[in-house]
C-alpha atoms as a PDB file:
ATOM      1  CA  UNK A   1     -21.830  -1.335 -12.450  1.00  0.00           C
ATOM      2  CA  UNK A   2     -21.300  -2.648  -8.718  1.00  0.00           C
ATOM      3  CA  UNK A   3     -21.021  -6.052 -10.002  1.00  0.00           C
ATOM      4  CA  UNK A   4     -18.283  -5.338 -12.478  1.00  0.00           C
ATOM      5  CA  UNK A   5     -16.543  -3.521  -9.396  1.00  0.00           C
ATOM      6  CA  UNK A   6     -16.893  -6.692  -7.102  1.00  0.00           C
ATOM      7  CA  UNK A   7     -15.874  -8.817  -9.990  1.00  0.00           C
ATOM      8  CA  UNK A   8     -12.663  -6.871 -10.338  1.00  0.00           C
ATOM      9  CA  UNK A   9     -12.201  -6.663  -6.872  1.00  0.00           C
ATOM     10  CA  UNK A  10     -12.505 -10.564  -6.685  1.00  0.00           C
ATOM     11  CA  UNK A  11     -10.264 -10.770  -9.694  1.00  0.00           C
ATOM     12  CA  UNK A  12      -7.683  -8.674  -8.213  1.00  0.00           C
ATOM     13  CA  UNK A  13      -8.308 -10.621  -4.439  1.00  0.00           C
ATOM     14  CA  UNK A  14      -7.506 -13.508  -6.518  1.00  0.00           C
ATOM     15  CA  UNK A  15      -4.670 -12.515  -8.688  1.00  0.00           C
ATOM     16  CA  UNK A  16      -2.815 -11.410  -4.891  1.00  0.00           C
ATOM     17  CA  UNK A  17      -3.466 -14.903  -3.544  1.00  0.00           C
ATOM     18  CA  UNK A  18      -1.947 -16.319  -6.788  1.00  0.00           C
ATOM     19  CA  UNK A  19       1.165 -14.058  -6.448  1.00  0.00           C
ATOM     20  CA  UNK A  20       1.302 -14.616  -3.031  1.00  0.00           C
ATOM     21  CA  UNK A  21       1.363 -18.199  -3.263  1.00  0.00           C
ATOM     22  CA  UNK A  22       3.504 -18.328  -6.191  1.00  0.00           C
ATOM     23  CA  UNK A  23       6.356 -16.268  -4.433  1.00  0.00           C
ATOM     24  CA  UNK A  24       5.436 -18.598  -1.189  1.00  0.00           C
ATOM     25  CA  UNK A  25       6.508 -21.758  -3.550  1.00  0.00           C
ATOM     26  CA  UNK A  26       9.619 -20.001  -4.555  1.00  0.00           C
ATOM     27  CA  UNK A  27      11.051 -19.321  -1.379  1.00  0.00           C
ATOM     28  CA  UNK A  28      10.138 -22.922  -0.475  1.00  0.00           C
ATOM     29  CA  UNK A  29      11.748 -24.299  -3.585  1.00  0.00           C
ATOM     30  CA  UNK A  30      14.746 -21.830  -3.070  1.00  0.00           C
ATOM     31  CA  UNK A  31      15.223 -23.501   0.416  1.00  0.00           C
ATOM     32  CA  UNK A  32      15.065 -26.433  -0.702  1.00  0.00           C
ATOM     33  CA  UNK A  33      17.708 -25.782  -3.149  1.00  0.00           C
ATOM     34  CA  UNK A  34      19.701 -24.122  -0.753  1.00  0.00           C
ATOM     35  CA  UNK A  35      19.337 -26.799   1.868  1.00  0.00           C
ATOM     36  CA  UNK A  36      19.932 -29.908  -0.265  1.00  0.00           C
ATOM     37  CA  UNK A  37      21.868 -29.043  -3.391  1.00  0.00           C
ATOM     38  CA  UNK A  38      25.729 -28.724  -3.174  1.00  0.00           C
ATOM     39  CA  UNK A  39      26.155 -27.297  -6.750  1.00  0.00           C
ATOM     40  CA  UNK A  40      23.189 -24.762  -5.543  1.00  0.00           C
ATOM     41  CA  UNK A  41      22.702 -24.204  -9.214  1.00  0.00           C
ATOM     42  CA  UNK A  42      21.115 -21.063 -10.673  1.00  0.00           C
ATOM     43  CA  UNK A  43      17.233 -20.909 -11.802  1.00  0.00           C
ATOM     44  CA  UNK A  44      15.675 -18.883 -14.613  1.00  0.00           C
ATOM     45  CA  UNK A  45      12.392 -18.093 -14.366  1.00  0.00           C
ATOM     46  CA  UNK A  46       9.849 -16.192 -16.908  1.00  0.00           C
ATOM     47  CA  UNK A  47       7.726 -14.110 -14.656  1.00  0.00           C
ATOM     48  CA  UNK A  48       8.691 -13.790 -10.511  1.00  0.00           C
ATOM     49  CA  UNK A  49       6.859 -11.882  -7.772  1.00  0.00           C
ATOM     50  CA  UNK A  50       8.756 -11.701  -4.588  1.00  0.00           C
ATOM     51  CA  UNK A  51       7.164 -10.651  -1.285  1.00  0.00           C
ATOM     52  CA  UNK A  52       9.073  -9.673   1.718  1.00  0.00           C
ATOM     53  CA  UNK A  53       6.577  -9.336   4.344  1.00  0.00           C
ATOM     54  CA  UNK A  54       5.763  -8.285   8.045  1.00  0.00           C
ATOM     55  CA  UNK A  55       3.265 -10.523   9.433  1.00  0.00           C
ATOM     56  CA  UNK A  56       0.291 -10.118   7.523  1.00  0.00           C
ATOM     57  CA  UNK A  57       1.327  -6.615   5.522  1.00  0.00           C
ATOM     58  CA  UNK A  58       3.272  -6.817   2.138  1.00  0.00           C
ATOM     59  CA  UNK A  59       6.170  -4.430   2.853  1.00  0.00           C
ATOM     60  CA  UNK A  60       7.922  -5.030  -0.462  1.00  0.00           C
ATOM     61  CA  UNK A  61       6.355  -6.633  -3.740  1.00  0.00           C
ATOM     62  CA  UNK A  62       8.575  -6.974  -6.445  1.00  0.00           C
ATOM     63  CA  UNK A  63       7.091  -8.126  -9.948  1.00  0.00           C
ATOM     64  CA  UNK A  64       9.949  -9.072 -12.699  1.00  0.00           C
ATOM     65  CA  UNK A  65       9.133 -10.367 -16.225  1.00  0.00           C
ATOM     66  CA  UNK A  66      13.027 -12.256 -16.145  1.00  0.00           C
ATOM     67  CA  UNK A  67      14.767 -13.409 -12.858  1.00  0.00           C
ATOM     68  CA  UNK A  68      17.920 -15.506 -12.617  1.00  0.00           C
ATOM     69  CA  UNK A  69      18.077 -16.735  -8.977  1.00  0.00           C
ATOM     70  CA  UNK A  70      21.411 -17.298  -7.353  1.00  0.00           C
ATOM     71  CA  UNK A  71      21.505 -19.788  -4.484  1.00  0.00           C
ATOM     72  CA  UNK A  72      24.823 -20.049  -4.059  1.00  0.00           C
ATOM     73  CA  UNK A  73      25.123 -16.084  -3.789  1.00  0.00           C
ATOM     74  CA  UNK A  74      21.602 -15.757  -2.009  1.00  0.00           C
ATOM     75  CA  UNK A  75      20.643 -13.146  -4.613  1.00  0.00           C
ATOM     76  CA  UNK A  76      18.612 -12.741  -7.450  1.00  0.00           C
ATOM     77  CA  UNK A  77      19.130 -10.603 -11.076  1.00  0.00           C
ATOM     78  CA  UNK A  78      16.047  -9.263 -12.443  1.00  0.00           C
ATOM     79  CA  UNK A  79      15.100  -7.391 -15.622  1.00  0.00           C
ATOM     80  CA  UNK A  80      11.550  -5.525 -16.113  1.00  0.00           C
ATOM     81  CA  UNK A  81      10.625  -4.663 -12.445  1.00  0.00           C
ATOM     82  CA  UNK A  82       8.202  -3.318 -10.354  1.00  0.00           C
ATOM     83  CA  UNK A  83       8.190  -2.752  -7.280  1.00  0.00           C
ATOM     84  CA  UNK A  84       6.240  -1.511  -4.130  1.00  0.00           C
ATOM     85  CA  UNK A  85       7.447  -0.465  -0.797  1.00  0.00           C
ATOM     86  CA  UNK A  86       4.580   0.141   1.726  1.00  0.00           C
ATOM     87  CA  UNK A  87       5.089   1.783   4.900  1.00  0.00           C
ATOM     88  CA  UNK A  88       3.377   0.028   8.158  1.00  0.00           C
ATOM     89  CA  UNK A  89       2.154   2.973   9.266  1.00  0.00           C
ATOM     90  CA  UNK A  90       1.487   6.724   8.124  1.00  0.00           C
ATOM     91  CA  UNK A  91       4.646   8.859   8.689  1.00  0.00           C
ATOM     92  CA  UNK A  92       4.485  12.558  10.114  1.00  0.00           C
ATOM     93  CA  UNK A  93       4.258  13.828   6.753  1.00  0.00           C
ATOM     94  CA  UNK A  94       1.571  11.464   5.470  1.00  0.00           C
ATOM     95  CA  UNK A  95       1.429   8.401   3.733  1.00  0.00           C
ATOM     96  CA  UNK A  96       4.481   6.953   3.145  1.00  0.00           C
ATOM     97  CA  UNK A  97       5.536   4.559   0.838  1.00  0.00           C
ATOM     98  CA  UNK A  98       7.003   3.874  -2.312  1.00  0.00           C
ATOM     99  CA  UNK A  99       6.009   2.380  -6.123  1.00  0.00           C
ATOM    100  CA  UNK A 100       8.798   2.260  -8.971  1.00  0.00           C
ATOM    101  CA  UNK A 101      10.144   0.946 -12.460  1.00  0.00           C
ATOM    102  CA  UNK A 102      13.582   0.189 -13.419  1.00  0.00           C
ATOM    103  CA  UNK A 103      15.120  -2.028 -16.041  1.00  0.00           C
ATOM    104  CA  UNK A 104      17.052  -4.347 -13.715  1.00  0.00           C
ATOM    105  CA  UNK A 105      17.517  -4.616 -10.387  1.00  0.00           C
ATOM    106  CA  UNK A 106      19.047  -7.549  -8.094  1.00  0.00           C
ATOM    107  CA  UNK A 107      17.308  -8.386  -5.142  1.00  0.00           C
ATOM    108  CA  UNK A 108      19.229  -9.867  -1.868  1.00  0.00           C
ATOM    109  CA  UNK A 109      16.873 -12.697  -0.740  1.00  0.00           C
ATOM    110  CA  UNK A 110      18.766 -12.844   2.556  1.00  0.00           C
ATOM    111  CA  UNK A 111      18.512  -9.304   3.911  1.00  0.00           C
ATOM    112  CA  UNK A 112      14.841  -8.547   1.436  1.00  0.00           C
ATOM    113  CA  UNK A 113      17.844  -5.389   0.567  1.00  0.00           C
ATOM    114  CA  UNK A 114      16.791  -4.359  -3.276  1.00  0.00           C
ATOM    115  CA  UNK A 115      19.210  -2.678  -6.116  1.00  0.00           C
ATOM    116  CA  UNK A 116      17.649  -0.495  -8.666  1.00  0.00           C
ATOM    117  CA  UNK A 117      19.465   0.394 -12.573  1.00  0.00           C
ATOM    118  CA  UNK A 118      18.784   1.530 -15.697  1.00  0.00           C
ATOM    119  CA  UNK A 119      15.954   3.693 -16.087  1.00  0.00           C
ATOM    120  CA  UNK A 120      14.525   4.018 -12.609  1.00  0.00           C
ATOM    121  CA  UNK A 121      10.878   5.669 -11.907  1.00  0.00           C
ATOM    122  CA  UNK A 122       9.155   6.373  -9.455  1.00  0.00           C
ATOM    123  CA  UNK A 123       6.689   7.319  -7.135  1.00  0.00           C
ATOM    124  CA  UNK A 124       7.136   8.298  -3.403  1.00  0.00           C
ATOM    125  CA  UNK A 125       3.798   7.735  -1.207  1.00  0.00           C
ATOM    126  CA  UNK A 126       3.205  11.544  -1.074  1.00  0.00           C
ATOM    127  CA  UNK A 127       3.319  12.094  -4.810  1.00  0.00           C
ATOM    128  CA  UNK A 128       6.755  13.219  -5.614  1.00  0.00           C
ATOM    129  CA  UNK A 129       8.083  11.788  -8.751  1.00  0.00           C
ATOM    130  CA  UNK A 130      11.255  10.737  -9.461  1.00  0.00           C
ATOM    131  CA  UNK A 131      13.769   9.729 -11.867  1.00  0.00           C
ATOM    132  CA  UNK A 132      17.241   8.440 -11.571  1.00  0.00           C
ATOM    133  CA  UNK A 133      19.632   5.648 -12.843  1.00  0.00           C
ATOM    134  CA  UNK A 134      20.554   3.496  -9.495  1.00  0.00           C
ATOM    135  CA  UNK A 135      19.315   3.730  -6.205  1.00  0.00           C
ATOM    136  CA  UNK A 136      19.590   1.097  -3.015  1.00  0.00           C
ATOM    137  CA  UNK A 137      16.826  -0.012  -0.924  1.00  0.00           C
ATOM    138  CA  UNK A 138      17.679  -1.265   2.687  1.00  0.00           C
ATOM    139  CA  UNK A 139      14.962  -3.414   3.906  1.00  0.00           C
ATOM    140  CA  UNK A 140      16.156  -3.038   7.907  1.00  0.00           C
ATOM    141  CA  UNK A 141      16.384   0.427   7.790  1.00  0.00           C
ATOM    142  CA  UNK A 142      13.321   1.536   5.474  1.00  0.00           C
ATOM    143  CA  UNK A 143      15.716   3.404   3.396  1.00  0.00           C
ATOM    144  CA  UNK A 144      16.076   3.902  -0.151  1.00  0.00           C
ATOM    145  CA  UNK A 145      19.148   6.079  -1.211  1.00  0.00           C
ATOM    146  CA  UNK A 146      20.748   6.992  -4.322  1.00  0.00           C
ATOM    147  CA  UNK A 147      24.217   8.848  -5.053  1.00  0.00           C
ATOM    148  CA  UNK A 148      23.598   9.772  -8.778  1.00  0.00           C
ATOM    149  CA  UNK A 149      21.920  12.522 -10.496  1.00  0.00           C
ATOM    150  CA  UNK A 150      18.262  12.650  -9.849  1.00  0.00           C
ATOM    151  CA  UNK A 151      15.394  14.398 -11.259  1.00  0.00           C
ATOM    152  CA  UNK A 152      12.566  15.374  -9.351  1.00  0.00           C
ATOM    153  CA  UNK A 153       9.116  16.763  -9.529  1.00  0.00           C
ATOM    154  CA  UNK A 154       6.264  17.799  -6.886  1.00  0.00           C
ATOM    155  CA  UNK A 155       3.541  20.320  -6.368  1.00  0.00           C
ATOM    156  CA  UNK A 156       6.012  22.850  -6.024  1.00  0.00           C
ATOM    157  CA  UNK A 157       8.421  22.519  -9.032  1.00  0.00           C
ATOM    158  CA  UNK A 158      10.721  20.300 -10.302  1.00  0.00           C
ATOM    159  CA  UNK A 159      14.650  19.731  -8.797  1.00  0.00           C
ATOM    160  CA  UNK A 160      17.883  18.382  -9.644  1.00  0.00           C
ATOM    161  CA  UNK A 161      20.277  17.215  -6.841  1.00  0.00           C
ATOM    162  CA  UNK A 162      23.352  14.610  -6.773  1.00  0.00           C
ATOM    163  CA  UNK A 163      21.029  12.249  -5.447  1.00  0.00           C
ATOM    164  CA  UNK A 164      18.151  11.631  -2.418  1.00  0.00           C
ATOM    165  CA  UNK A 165      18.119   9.788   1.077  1.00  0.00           C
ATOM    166  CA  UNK A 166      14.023   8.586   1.118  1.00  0.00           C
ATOM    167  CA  UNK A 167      13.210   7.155   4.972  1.00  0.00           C
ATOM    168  CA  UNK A 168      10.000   4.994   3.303  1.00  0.00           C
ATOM    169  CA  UNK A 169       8.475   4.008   6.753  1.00  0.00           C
ATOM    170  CA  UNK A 170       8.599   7.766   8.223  1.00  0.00           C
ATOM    171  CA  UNK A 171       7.534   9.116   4.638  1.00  0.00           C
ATOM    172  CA  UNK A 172      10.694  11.298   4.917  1.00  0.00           C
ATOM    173  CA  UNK A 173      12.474  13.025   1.964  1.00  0.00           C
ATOM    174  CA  UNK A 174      16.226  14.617   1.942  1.00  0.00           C
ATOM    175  CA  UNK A 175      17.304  15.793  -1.866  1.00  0.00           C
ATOM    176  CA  UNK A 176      21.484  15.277  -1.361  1.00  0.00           C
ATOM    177  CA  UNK A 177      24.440  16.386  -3.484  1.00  0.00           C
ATOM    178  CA  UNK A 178      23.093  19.679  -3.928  1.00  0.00           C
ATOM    179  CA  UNK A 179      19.883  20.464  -5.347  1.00  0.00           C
ATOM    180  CA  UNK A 180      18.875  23.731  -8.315  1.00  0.00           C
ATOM    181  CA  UNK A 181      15.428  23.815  -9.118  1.00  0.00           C
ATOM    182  CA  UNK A 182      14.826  23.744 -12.993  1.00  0.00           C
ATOM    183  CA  UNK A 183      11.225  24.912 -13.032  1.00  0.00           C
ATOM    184  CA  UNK A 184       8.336  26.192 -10.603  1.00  0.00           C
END
C-alpha cells in the first residue's frame, strides 16, 4: 500500500514538473512571439496550463482543454477550465484560497488578471461552495468579485445575493447585492 502511495506521489511530483515546464515553454514561446513577430499572430493550442507564480509558490494554476492565445492583445480565450488560486499564507479566518470550474474564461497574461463565464463552480479555501455565471479575478489585489446572481452554500445554510467580493489571500468573504437565505 505505501508503495502505491509513493508511486502516486511520484506520478503526481512528475505530472507538476511536466505542467510546470510546459507552461514555462509557453511563456517563452509567447515572448518570443511577442518580441519578434510583427503580425503577432494568434496560437491554438489543445491542452494549456498556465502558472502565475510568486517565487517558488504556484499562486494561480489554470488548466484549459482549448486556448486561443492573443499576442497582439496580451490575452488568452479559454474553454474547459480549472483553476486554483492559493493564498501565500493562512488568512485570519483560516486557509484561504480558491479552486473552480467554468466553461470559458480569458486570462490576461500581462497582469496574471483571470475572467470567469458560463457555468462557474467553485470552491473557496474554507469550504464554501459556490455557483455563479461570471466573476473577475485580480491577480494584484487577491480579489475575486462577481456582480451577478450567486448561489451559495456552507455549514450554515445555503444563500442567494447579487453577487460576492472574495479577498483570496486574507481568506475573506463579503456576499453583495443583498443576500436571502434559501435553506438552513
Amino acid at each position: 500500500m505505501w508503495g502505491m502511495r509513493r508511486g502516486q506521489r511520484l506520478r503526481g511530483l512528475v505530472s507538476a514538473s511536466l505542467r510546470v515546464t510546459a507552461a514555462t515553454g509557453l511563456l517563452l514561446l509567447l515572448a518570443g512571439i511577442a518580441a519578434g513577430d510583427e503580425n503577432k499572430r494568434a496560437l491554438d493550442l489543445e491542452g494549456m496550463t498556465y502558472v502565475s507564480s510568486h517565487g517558488a509558490f504556484n499562486e494561480l494554476v489554470l488548466d484549459a482543454e482549448r486556448a486561443n492565445i492573443k499576442p497582439a492583445e496580451d490575452l488568452a480565450l479559454l474553454e474547459g477550465v480549472h483553476v486554483i488560486l492559493a493564498s501565500f499564507v493562512a488568512g485570519p479566518r483560516g486557509r484561504g484560497g480558491l479552486d473552480m470550474t467554468c466553461d470559458t474564461g480569458t486570462v490576461y497574461l500581462g497582469s496574471g488578471d483571470f475572467v470567469a463565464e458560463g457555468d462557474v463552480r467553485g470552491t473557496t479555501g474554507d469550504g464554501r461552495r459556490f455557483r455563479t455565471t461570471r466573476l473577475r479575478y485580480n491577480h494584484e489585489k487577491g480579489l475575486v468579485v462577481t456582480d451577478v446572481p450567486v448561489s451559495i452554500r456552507d455549514r450554515a445554510g445555503t444563500y442567494r445575493g447579487g453577487g460576492f467580493q472574495y479577498w483570496v489571500r486574507e481568506n475573506r468573504f463579503k456576499l453583495t447585492g443583498g443576500a436571502s437565505v434559501v435553506a438552513q
